[in-house]
Protein backbone atom coordinates (compact mmCIF):
# COMPACT_ATOMS: atom_id res chain seq x y z
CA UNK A 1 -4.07 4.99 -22.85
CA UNK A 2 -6.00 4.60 -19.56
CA UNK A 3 -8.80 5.96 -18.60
CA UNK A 4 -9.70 6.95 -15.17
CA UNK A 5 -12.38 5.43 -13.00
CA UNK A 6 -12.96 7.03 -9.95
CA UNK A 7 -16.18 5.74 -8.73
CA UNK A 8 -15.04 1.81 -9.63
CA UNK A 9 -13.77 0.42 -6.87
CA UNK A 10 -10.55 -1.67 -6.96
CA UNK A 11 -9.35 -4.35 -4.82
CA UNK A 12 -5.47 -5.00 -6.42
CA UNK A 13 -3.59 -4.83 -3.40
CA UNK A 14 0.21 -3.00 -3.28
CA UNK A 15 3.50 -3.39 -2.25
CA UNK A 16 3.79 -0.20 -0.47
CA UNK A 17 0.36 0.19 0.46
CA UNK A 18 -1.76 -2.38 2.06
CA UNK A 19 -5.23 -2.83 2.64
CA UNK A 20 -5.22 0.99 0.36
CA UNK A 21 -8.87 -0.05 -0.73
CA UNK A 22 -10.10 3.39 -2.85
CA UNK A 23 -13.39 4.97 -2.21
CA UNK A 24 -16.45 5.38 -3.90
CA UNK A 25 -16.47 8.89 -5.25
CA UNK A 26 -20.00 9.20 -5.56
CA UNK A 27 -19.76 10.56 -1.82
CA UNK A 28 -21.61 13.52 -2.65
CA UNK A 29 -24.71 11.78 -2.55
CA UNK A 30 -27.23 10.62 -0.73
CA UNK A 31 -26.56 8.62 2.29
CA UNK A 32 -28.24 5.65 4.26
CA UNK A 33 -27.76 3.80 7.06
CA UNK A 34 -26.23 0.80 6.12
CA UNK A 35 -22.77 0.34 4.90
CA UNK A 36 -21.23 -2.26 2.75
CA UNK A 37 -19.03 -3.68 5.02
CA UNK A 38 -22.16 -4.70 7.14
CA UNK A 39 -23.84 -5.80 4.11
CA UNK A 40 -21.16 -7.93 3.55
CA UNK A 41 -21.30 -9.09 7.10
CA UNK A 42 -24.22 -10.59 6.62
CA UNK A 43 -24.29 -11.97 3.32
CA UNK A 44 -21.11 -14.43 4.07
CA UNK A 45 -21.86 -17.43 6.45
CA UNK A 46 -20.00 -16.97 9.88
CA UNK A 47 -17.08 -19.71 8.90
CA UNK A 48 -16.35 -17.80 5.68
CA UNK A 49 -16.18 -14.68 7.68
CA UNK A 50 -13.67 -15.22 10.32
CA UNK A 51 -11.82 -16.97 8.41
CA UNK A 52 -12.17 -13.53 5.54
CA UNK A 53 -11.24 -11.43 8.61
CA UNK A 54 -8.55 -13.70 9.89
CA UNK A 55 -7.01 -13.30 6.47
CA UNK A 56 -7.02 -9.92 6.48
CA UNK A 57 -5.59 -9.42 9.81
CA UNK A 58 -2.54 -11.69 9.12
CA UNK A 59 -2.08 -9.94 5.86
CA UNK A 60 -2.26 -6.72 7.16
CA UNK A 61 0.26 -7.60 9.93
CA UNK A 62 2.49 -9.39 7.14
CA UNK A 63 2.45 -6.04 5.05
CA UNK A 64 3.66 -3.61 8.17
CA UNK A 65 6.64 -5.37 8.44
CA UNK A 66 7.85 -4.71 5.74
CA UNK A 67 9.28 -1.22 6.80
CA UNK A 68 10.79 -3.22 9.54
CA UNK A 69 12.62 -5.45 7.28
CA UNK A 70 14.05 -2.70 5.52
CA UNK A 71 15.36 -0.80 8.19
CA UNK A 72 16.95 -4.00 9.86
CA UNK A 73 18.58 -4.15 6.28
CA UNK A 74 20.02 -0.49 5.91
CA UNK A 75 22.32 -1.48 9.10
CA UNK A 76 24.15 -3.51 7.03
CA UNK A 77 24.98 -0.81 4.51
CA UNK A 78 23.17 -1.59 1.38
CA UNK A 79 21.63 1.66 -0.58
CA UNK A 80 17.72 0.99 -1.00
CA UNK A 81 18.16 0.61 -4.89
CA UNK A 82 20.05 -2.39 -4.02
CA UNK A 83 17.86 -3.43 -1.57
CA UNK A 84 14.58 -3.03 -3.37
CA UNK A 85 16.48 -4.90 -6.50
CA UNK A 86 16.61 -7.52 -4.24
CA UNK A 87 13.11 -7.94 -2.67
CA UNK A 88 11.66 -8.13 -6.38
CA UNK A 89 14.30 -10.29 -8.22
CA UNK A 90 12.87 -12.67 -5.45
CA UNK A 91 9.16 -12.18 -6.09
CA UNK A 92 9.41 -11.81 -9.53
CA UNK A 93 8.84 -15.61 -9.92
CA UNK A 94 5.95 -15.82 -8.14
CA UNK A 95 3.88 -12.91 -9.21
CA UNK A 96 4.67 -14.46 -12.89
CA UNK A 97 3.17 -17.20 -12.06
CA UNK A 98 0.42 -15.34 -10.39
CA UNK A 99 -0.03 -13.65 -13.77
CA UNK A 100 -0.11 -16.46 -15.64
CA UNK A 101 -2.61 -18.85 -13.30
CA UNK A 102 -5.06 -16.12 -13.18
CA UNK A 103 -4.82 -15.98 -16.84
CA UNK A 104 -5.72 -19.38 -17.89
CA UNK A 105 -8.46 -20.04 -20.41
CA UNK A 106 -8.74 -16.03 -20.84
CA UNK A 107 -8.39 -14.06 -23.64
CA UNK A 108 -4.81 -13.03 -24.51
CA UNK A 109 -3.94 -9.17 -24.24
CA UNK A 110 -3.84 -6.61 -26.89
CA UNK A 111 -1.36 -3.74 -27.11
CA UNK A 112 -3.19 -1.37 -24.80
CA UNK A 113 -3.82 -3.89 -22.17
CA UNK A 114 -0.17 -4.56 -21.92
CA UNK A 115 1.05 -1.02 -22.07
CA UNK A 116 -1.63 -0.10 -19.81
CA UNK A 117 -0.34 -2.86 -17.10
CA UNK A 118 3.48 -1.41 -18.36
CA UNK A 119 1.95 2.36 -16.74
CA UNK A 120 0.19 1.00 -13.61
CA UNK A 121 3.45 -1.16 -13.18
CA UNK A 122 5.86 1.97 -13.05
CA UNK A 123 3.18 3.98 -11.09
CA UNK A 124 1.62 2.06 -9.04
CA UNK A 125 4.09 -0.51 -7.92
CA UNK A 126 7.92 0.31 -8.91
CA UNK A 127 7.56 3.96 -8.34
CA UNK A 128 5.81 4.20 -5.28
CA UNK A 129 8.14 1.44 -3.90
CA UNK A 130 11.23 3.18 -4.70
CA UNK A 131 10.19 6.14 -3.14
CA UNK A 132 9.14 4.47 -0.44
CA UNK A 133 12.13 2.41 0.00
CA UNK A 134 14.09 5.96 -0.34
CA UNK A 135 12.11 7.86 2.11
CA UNK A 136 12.61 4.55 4.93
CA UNK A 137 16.49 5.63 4.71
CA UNK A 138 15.61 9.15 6.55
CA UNK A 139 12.53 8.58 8.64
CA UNK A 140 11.23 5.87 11.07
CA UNK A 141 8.73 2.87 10.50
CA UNK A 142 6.26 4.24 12.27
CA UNK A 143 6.53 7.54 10.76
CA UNK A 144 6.36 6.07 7.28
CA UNK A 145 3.65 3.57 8.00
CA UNK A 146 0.94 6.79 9.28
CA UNK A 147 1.91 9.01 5.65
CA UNK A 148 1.29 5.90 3.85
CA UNK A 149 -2.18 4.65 5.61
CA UNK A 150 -3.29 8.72 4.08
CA UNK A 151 -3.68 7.22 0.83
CA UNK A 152 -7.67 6.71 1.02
CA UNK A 153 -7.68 10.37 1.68
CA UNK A 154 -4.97 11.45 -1.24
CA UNK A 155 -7.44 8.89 -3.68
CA UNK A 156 -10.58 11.19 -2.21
CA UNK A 157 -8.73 14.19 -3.45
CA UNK A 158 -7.77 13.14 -6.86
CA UNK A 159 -11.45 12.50 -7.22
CA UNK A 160 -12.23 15.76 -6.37
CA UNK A 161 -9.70 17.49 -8.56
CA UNK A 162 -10.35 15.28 -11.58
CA UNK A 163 -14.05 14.53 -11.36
CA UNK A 164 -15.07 17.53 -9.10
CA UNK A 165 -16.78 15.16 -6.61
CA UNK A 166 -16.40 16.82 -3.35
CA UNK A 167 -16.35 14.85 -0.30
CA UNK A 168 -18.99 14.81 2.42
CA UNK A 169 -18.44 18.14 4.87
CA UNK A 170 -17.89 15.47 7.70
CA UNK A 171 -14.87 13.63 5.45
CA UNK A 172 -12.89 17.06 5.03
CA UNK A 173 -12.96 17.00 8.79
CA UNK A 174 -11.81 13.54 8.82
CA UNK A 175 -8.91 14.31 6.33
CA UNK A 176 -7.90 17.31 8.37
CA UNK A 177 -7.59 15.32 11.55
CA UNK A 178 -5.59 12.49 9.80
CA UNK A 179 -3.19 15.29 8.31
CA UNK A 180 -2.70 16.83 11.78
CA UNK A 181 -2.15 13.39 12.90
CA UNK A 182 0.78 13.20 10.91
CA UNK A 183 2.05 16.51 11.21
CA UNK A 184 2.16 15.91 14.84
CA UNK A 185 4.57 12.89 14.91
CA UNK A 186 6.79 14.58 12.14
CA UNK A 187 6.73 17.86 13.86
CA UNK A 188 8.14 15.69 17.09
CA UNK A 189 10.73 13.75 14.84
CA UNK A 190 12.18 16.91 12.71
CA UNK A 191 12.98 18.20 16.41
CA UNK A 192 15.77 15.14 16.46
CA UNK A 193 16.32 14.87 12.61
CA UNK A 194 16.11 18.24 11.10
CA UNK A 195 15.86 17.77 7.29
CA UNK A 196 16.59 14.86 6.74
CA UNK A 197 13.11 14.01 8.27
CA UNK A 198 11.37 16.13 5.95
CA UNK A 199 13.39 14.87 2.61
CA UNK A 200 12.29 11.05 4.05
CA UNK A 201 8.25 12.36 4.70
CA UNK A 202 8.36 13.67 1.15
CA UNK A 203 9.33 11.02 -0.42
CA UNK A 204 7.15 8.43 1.24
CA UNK A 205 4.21 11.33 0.80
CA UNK A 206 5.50 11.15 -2.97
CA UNK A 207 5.08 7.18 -2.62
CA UNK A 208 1.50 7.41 -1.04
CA UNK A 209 0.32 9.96 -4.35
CA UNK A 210 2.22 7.55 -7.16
CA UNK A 211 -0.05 4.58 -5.30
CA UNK A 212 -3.52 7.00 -5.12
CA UNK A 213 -2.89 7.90 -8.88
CA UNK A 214 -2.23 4.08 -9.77
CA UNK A 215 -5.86 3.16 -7.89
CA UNK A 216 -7.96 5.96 -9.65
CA UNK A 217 -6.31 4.75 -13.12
CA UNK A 218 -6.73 0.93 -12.42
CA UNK A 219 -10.80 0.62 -12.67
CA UNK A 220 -10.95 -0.09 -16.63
CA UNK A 221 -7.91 -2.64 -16.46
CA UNK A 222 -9.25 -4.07 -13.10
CA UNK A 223 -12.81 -4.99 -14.95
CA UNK A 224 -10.82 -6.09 -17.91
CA UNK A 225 -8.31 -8.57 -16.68
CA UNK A 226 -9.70 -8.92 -12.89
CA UNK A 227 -7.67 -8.43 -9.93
CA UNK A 228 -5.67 -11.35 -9.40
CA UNK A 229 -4.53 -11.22 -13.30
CA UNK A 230 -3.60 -7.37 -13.38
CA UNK A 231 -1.73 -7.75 -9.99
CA UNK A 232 0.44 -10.51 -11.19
CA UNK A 233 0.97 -9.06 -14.07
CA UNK A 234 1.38 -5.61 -12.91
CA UNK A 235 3.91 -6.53 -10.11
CA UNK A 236 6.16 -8.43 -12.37
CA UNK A 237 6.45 -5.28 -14.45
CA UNK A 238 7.28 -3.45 -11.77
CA UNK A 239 10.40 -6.35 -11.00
CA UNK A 240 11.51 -5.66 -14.15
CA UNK A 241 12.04 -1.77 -13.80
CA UNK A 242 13.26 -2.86 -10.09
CA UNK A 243 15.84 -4.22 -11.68
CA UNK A 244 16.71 -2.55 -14.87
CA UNK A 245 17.16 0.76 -12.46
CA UNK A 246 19.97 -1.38 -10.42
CA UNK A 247 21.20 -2.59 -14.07
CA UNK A 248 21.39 1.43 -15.02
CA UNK A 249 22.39 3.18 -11.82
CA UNK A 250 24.62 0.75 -10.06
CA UNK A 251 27.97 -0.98 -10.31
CA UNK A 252 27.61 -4.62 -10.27
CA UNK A 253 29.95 -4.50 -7.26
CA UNK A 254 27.03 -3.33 -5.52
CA UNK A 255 25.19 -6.77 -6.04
CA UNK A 256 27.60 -7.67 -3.66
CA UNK A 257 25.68 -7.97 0.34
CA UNK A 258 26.24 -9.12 3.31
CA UNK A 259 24.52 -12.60 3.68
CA UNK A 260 21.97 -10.92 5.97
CA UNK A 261 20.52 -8.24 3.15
CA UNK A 262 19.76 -11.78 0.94
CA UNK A 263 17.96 -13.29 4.45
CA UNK A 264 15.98 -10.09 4.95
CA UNK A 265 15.27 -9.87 1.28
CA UNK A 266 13.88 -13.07 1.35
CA UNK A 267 11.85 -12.88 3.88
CA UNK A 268 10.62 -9.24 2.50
CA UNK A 269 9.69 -11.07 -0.84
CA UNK A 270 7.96 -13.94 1.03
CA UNK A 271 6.36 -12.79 4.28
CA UNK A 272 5.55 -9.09 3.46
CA UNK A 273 4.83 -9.02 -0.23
CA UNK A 274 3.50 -12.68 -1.95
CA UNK A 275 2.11 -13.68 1.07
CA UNK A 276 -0.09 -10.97 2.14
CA UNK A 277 -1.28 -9.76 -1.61
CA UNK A 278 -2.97 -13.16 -1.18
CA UNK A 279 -4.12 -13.07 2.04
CA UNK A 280 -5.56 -9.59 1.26
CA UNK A 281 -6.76 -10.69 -1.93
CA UNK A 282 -8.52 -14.21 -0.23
CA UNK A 283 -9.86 -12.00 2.77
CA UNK A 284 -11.86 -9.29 0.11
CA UNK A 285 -13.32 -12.17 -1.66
CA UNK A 286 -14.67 -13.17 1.69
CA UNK A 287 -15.66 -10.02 3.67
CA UNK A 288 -15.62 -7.08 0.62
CA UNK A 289 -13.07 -4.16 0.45
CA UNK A 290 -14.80 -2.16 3.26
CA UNK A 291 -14.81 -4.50 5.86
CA UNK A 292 -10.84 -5.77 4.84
CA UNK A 293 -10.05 -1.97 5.42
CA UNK A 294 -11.06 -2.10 8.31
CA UNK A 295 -9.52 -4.75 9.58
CA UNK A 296 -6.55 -3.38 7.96
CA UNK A 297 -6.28 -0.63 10.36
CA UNK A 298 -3.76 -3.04 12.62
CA UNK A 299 -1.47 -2.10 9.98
CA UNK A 300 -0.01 0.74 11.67
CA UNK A 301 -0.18 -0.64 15.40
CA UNK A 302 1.62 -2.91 14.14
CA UNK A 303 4.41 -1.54 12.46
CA UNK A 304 4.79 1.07 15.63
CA UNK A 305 4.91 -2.11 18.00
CA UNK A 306 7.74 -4.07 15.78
CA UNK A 307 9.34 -0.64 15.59
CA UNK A 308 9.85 -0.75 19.31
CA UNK A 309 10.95 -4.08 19.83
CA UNK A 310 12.70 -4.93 16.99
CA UNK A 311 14.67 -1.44 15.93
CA UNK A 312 14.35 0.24 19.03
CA UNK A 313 12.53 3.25 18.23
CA UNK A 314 10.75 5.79 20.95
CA UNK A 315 7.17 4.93 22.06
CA UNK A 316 5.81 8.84 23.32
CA UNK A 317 2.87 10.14 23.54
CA UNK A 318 3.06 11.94 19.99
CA UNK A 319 3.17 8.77 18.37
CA UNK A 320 0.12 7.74 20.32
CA UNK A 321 -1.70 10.97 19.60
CA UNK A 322 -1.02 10.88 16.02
CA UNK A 323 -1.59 7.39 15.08
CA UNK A 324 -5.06 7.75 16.59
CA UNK A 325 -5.59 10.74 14.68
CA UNK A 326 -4.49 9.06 11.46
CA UNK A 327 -6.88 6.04 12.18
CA UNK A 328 -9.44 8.10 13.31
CA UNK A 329 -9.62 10.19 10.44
CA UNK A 330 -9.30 7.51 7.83
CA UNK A 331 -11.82 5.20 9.38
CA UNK A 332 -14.68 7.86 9.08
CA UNK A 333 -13.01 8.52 5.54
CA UNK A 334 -13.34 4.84 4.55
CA UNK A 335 -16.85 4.07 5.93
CA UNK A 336 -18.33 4.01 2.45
CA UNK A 337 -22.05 4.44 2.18
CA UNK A 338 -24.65 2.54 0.20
């Protein structure tokens, strides 16, 4: 139905993922000095570029707090099928809309295009958002937010096992010190939780893979129907399976919130999904993929800091040690060359 397309980059951003821009998997070859991000630098005037990186930063910011939103929400009491049922009845409208505006004046789509957008939908948005959602219940924000910024690394490993492009030596060095990264702050949080840590870090690593495998399978619908088009489209798919799992697995009586799980669903809908997909979206037509990643890597400083003041969690030195591993490791990972 699909096929794959590993070395064609893709810029649809996620709801569980942001600024997860995939890499190039011709990495096996040759290498120069420049990078696109700095080709990009200079090819945009100076206006266009802050205001590119601007965008990105805000959207980046926008999209971390989302795992802060849902935790503030599980104090209430709602289960997170509820709660993500919630988040996309309320941005169902506008990513229809977003399907539809991009679509104007376009050719219509054919069976495959629209069961191919049905399969990125389930995997790449309404799967790995579930499992997200799921895994928030056991783990921390900040915990969630470092397995989730692995995904460049999980896409650079589907490439390999697919395509049999093997990364650079200096990028399985990178990925190793972003996995210990991670390993190090759950290693420090199992201490406290026990299992239900690990059940919570699978299923956000489960998450993270459902998103990689969406981005390697996206590159022939991406240069069909263009970004904007397939992520309208694609999210509102997702909605729909958002909500025909509540429709399947719930009681109705579970519709039934406190007035604060509508607020914070709202604002989840709003602030940390619509908002920043076109921020992100605005900033890569501005500054290119490479440079937005970058800029992107607030995304977990971020999360850790509205972790501390808004839900109270611990700020040690393990979560200092492995977030810089994380972002260490993923930067060099990222930093795509020409």
């Amino acid at each position: 139905m699909l096929q794959a397309n590993a070395g064609q980059p893709c810029h649809t951003p996620a709801f569980a993922h942001p600024m997860a821009v995939p890499i190039d998997m011709s990495t096996s070859s040759s290498s120069s000095s420049s990078s696109p991000s700095s080709a990009s630098s200079s090819a945009v005037p100076s206006g266009s570029m802050a205001a590119g990186i601007a965008m990105a930063l805000l959207g980046s910011i926008a999209f971390s707090g989302k795992a802060i939103i849902v935790k503030l929400a599980y104090r209430y009491g709602v289960d997170p099928v509820t709660l993500l049922m919630y988040r996309m009845l309320f941005a169902l409208p506008v990513f229809l809309l977003m399907g539809w505006w991009a679509g104007r004046g376009k050719p219509g789509l054919g069976l495959r295009d629209w069961l191919g957008v049905a399969w990125l939908g389930f995997t790449g948005y309404y799967l790995a958002s579930y499992l997200d959602f799921a895994g928030l219940h056991y783990i921390s924000a900040s915990l969630e937010r470092l397995i989730l910024y692995l995904n460049p690394t999980l896409v650079l490993l589907l490439g390999m096992l697919m395509y049999r492009k093997r990364p650079q030596p200096a990028q399985w060095v990178a990925m190793g010190v972003s996995y210990a990264g991670v390993l190090l702050v759950f290693g420090h949080e199992m201490r406290f939780d026990g299992w239900g840590t690990a059940i919570g870090a699978g299923l956000v690593l489960g998450s993270a893979v459902s998103y990689a495998v969406y981005l390697v399978y996206s590159g022939e619908l991406v240069k069909r129907l263009g970004s904007l088009r397939l992520a309208g489209l694609a999210s509102s798919a997702a909605c729909v399976f958002c909500i025909l799992q509540f429709v399947v697995t719930q009681p109705l009586s579970a519709a039934v919130v406190a007035p604060e799980v509508i607020g914070l669903s709202v604002l989840n809908a709003t602030a940390c999904t619509v908002i920043p997909v076109l921020l992100v979206m605005m900033a890569i037509e501005r500054i290119g993929p490479g440079l937005a990643a970058q800029v992107g890597m607030i995304g977990p400083m971020s999360t850790i800091l509205m972790g501390i003041w808004l839900l109270g969690e611990p700020f040690n030195a393990w979560i200092v040690a492995g977030t810089a591993l994380v972002m260490g490791g993923v930067y060099i990972v990222t930093r795509r060359k020409s």
